[in-house]
N, C-alpha and C. Protein backbone atom coordinates (compact mmCIF):
# COMPACT_ATOMS: atom_id res chain seq x y z
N UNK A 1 23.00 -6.16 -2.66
CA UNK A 1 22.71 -6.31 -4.08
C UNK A 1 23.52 -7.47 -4.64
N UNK A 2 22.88 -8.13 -5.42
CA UNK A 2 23.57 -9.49 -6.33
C UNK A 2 24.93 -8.80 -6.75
N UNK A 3 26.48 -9.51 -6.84
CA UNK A 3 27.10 -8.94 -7.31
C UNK A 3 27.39 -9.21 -9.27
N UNK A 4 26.23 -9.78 -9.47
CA UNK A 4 25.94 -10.28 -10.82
C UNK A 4 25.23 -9.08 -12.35
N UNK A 5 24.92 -8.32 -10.96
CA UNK A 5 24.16 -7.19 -11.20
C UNK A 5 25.17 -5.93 -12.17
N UNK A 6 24.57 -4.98 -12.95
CA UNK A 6 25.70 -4.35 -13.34
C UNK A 6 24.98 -3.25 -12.70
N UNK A 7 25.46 -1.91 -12.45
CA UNK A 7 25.01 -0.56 -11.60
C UNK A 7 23.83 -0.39 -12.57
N UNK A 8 23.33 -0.45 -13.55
CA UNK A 8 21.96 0.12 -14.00
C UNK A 8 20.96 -0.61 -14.18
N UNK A 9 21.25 -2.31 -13.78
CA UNK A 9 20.21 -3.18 -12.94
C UNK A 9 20.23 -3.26 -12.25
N UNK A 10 21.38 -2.48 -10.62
CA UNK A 10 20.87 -2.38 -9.74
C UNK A 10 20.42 -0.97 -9.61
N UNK A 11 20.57 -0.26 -9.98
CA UNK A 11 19.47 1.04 -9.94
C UNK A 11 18.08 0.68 -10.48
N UNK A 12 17.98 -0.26 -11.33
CA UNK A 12 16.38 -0.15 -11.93
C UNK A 12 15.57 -1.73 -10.55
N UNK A 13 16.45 -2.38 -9.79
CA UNK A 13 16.04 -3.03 -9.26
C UNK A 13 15.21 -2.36 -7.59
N UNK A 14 16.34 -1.14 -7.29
CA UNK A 14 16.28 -0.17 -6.27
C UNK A 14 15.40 0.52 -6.02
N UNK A 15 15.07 0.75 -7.72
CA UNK A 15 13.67 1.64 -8.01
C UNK A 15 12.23 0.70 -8.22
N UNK A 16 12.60 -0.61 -8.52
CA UNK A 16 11.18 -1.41 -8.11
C UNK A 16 11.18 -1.25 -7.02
N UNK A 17 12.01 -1.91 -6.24
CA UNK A 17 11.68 -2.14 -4.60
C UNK A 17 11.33 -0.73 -3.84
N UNK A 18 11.84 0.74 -4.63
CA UNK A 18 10.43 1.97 -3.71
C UNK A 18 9.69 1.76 -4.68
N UNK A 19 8.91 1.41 -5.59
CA UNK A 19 7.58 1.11 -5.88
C UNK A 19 6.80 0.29 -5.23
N UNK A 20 7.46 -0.64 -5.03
CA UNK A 20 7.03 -1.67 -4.75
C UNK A 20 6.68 -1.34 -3.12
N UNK A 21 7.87 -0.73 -2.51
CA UNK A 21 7.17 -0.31 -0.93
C UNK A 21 6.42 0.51 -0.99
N UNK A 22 6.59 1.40 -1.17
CA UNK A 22 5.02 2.39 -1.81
C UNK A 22 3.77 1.96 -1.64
N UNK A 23 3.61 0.85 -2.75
CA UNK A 23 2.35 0.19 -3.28
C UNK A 23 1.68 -0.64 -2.48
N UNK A 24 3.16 -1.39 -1.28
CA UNK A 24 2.12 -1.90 -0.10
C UNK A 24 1.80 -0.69 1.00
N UNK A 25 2.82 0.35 0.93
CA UNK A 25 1.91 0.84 2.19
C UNK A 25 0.48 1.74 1.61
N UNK A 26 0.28 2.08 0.47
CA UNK A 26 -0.87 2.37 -0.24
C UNK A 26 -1.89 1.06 0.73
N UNK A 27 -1.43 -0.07 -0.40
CA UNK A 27 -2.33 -1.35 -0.09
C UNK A 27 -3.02 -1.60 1.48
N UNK A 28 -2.09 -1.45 2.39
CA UNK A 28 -2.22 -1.58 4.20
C UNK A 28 -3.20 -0.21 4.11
N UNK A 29 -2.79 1.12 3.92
CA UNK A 29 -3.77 2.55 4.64
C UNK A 29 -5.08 1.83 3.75
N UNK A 30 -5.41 0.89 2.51
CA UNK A 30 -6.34 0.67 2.12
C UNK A 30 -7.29 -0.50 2.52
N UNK A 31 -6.29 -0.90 4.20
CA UNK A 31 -6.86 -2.16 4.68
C UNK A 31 -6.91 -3.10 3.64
N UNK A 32 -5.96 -3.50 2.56
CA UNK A 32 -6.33 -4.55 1.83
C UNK A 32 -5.08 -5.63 2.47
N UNK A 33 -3.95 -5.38 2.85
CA UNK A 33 -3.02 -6.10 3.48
C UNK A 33 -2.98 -5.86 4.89
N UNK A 34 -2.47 -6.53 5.78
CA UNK A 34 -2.11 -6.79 6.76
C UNK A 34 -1.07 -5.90 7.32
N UNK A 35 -0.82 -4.68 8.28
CA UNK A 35 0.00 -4.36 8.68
C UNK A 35 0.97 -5.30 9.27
N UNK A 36 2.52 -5.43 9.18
CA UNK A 36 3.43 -6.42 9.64
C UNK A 36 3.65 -5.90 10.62
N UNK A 37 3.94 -4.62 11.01
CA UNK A 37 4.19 -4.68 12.43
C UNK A 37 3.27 -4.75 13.78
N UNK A 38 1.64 -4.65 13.49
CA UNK A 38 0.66 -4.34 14.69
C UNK A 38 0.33 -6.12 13.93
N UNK A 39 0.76 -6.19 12.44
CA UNK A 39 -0.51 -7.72 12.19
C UNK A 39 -1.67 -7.85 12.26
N UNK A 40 -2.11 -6.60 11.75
CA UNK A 40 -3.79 -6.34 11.68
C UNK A 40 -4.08 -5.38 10.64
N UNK A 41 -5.64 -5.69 10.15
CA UNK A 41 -5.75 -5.09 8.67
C UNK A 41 -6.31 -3.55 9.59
N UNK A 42 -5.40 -2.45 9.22
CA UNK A 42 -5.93 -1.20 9.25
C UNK A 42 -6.39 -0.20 8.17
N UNK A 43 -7.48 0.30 8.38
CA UNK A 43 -7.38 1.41 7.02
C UNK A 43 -7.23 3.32 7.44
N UNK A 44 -6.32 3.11 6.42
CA UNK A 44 -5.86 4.78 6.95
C UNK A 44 -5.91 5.43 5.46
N UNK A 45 -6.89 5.96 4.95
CA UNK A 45 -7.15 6.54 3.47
C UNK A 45 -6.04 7.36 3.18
N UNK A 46 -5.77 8.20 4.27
CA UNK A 46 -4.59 9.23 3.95
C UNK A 46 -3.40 8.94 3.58
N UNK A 47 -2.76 7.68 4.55
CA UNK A 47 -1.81 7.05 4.20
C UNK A 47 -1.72 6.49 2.53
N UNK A 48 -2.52 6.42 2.61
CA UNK A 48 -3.00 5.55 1.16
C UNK A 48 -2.78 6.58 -0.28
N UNK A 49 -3.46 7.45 0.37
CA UNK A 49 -3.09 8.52 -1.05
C UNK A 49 -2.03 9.27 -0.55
N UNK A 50 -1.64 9.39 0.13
CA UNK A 50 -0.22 9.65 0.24
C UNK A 50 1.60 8.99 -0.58
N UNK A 51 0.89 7.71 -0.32
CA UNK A 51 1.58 7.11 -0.87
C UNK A 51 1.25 6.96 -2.57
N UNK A 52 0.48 6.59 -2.81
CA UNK A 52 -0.18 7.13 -4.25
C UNK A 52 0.20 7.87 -5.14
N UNK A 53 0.39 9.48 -4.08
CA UNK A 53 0.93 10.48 -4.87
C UNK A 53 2.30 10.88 -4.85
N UNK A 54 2.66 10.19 -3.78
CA UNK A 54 4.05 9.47 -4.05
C UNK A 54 4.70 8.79 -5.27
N UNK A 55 3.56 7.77 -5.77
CA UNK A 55 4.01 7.11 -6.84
C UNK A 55 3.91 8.09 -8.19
N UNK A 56 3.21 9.19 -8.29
CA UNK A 56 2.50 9.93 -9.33
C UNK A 56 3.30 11.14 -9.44
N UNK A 57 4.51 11.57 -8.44
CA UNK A 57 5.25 12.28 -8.53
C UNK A 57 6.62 11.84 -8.98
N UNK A 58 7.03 10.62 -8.70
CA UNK A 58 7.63 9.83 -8.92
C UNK A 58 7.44 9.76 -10.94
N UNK A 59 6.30 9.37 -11.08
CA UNK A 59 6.51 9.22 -12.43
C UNK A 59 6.42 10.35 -13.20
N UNK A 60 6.04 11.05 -12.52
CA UNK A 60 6.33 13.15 -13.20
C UNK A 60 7.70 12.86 -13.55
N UNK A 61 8.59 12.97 -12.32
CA UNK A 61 9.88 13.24 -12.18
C UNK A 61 10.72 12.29 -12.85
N UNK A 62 10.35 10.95 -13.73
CA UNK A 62 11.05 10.11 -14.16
C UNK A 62 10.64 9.99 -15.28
N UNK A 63 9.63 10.59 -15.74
CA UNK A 63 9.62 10.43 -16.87
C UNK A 63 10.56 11.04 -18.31
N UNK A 64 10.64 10.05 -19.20
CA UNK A 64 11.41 9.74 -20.58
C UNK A 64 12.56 9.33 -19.90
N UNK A 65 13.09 8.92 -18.27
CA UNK A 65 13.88 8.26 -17.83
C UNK A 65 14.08 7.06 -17.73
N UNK A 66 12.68 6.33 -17.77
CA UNK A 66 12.68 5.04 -17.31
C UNK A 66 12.53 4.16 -18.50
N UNK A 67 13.42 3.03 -18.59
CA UNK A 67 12.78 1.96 -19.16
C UNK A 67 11.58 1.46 -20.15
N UNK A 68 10.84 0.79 -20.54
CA UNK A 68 9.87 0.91 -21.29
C UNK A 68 9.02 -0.57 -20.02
N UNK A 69 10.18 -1.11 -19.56
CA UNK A 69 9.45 -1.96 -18.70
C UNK A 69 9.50 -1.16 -17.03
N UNK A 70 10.12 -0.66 -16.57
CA UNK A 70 9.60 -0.11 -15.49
C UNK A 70 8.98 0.86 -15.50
N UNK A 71 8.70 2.07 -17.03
CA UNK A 71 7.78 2.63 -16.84
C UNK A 71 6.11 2.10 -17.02
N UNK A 72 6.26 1.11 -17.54
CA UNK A 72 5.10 -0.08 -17.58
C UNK A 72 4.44 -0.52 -16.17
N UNK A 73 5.85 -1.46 -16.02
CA UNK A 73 5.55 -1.72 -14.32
C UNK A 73 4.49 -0.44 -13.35
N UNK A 74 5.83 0.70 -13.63
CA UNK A 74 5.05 2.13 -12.44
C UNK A 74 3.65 2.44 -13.03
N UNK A 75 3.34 2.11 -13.76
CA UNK A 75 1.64 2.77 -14.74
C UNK A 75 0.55 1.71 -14.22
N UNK A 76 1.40 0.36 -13.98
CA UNK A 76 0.51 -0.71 -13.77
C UNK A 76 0.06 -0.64 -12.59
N UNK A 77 1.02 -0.34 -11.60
CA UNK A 77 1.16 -0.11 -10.17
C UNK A 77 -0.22 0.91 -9.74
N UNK A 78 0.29 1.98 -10.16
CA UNK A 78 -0.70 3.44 -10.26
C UNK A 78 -2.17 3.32 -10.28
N UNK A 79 -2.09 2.01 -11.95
CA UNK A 79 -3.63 1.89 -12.24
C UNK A 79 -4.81 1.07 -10.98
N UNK A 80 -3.90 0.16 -11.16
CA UNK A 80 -4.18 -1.02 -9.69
C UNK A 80 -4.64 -0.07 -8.79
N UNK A 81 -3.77 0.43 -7.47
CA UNK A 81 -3.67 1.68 -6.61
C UNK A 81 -4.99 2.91 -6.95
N UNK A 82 -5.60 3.63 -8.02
CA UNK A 82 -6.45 4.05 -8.13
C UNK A 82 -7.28 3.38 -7.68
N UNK A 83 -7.58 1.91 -8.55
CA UNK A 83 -9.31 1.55 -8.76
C UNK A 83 -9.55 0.99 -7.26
N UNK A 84 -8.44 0.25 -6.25
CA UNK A 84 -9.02 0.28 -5.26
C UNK A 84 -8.59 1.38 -4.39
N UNK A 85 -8.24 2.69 -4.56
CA UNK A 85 -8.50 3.61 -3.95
C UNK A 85 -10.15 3.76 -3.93
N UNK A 86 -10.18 4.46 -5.05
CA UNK A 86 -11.78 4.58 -5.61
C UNK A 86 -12.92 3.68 -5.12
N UNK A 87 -12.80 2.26 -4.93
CA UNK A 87 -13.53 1.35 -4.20
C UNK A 87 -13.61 2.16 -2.65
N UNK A 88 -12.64 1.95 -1.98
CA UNK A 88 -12.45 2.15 -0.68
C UNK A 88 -13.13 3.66 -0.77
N UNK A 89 -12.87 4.68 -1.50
CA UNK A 89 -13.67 5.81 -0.78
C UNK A 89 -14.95 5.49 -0.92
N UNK A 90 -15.54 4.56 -2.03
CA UNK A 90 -16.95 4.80 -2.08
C UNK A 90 -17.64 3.90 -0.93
N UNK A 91 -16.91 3.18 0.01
CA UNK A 91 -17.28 2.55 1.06
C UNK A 91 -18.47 3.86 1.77
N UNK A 92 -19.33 2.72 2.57
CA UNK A 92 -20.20 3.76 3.90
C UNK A 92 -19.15 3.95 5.15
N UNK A 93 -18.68 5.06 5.12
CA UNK A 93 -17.55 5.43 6.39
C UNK A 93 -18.76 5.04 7.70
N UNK A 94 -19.78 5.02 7.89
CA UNK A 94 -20.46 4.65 9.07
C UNK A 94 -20.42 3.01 9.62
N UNK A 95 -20.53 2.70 8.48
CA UNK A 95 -20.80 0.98 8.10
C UNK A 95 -19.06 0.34 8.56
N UNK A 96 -18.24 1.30 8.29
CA UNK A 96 -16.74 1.06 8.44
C UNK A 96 -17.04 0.96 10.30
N UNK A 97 -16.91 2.33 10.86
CA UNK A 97 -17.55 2.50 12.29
C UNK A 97 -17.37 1.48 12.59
N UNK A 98 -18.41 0.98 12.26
CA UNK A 98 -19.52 -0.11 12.96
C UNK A 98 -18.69 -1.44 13.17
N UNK A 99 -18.10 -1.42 11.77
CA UNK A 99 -17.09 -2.89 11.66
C UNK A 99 -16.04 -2.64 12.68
N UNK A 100 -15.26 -1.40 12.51
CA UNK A 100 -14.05 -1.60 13.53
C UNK A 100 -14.74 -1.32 14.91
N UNK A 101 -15.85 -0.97 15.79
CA UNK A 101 -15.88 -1.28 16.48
C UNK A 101 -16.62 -2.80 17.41
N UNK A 102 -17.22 -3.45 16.02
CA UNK A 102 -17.65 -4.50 16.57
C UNK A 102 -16.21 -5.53 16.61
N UNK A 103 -14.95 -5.14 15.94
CA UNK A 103 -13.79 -5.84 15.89
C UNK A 103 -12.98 -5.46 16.72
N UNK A 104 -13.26 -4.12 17.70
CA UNK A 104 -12.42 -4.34 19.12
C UNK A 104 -13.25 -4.91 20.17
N UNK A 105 -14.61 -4.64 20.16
CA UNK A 105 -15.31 -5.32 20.90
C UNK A 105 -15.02 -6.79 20.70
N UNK A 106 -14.98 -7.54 19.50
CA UNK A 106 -14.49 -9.27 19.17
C UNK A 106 -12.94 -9.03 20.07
N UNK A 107 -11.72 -8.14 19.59
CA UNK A 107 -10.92 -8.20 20.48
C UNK A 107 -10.68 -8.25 22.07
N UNK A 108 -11.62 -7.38 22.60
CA UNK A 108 -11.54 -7.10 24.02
C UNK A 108 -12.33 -8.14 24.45
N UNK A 109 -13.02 -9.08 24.16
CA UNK A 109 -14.11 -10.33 24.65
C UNK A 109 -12.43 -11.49 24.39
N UNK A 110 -12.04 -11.61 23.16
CA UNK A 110 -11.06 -12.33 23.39
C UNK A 110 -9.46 -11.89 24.41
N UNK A 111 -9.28 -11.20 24.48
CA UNK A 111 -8.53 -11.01 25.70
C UNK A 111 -8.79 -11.09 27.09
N UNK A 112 -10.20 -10.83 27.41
CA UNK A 112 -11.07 -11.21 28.47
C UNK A 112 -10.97 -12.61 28.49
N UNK A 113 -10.84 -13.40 27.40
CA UNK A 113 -10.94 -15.45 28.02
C UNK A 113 -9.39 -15.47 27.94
N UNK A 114 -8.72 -14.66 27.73
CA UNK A 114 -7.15 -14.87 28.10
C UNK A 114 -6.60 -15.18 29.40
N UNK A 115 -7.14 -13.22 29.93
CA UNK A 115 -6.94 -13.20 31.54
C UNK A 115 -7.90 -14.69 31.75
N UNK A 116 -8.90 -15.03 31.65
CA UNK A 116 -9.60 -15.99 32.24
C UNK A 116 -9.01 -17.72 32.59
């Protein structure tokens, strides 16, 4: 932590950054980012609202605690996080199928001209 910081900007900085991790691993189970450690877009819905309701318990439990700007921030976060939740379920889960397996099939053809 900055030592510029006084203890209740670094507590409100502590508490962006688990929002903020939160909100990408929401974002990744929603295949909208890039997993960093495999480096490939996965979608895992569960993960996704998991983390979600992570954030939504979070603001149960903090509320008339926070700020007027980080409870802003966490509402903004939340709202975002819904609407492409909501996108992503209304996807065709078959049509999904189809994509991730025509994208290991694209994988396994390119590892095939590797060995080659």
């Amino acid at each position: 932590m900055s030592e510029n910081l006084n203890s209740d900007q670094q507590q409100q900085l502590l508490f962006m950054m688990l929002l903020q991790q939160h909100e990408q691993i929401a974002m990744m189970g929603m295949g909208k980012i890039k997993n960093p450690v495999t480096d490939k877009v996965e979608r895992d819905l569960n993960s996704a609202k998991y983390a979600i309701d992570t954030l939504v318990m979070l603001e149960n439990f903090t509320k008339g605690n926070l700020s007027k700007e980080l409870e802003g921030y966490l509402r903004q976060i939340l709202t975002n996080l819904r609407l492409n939740y909501a996108d992503e379920k209304k996807k065709d889960p078959s049509k999904e199928k189809k994509e991730e397996q025509e994208s290991a099939k694209g994988d396994e053809s390119s590892e095939e001209k590797k060995e080659q």
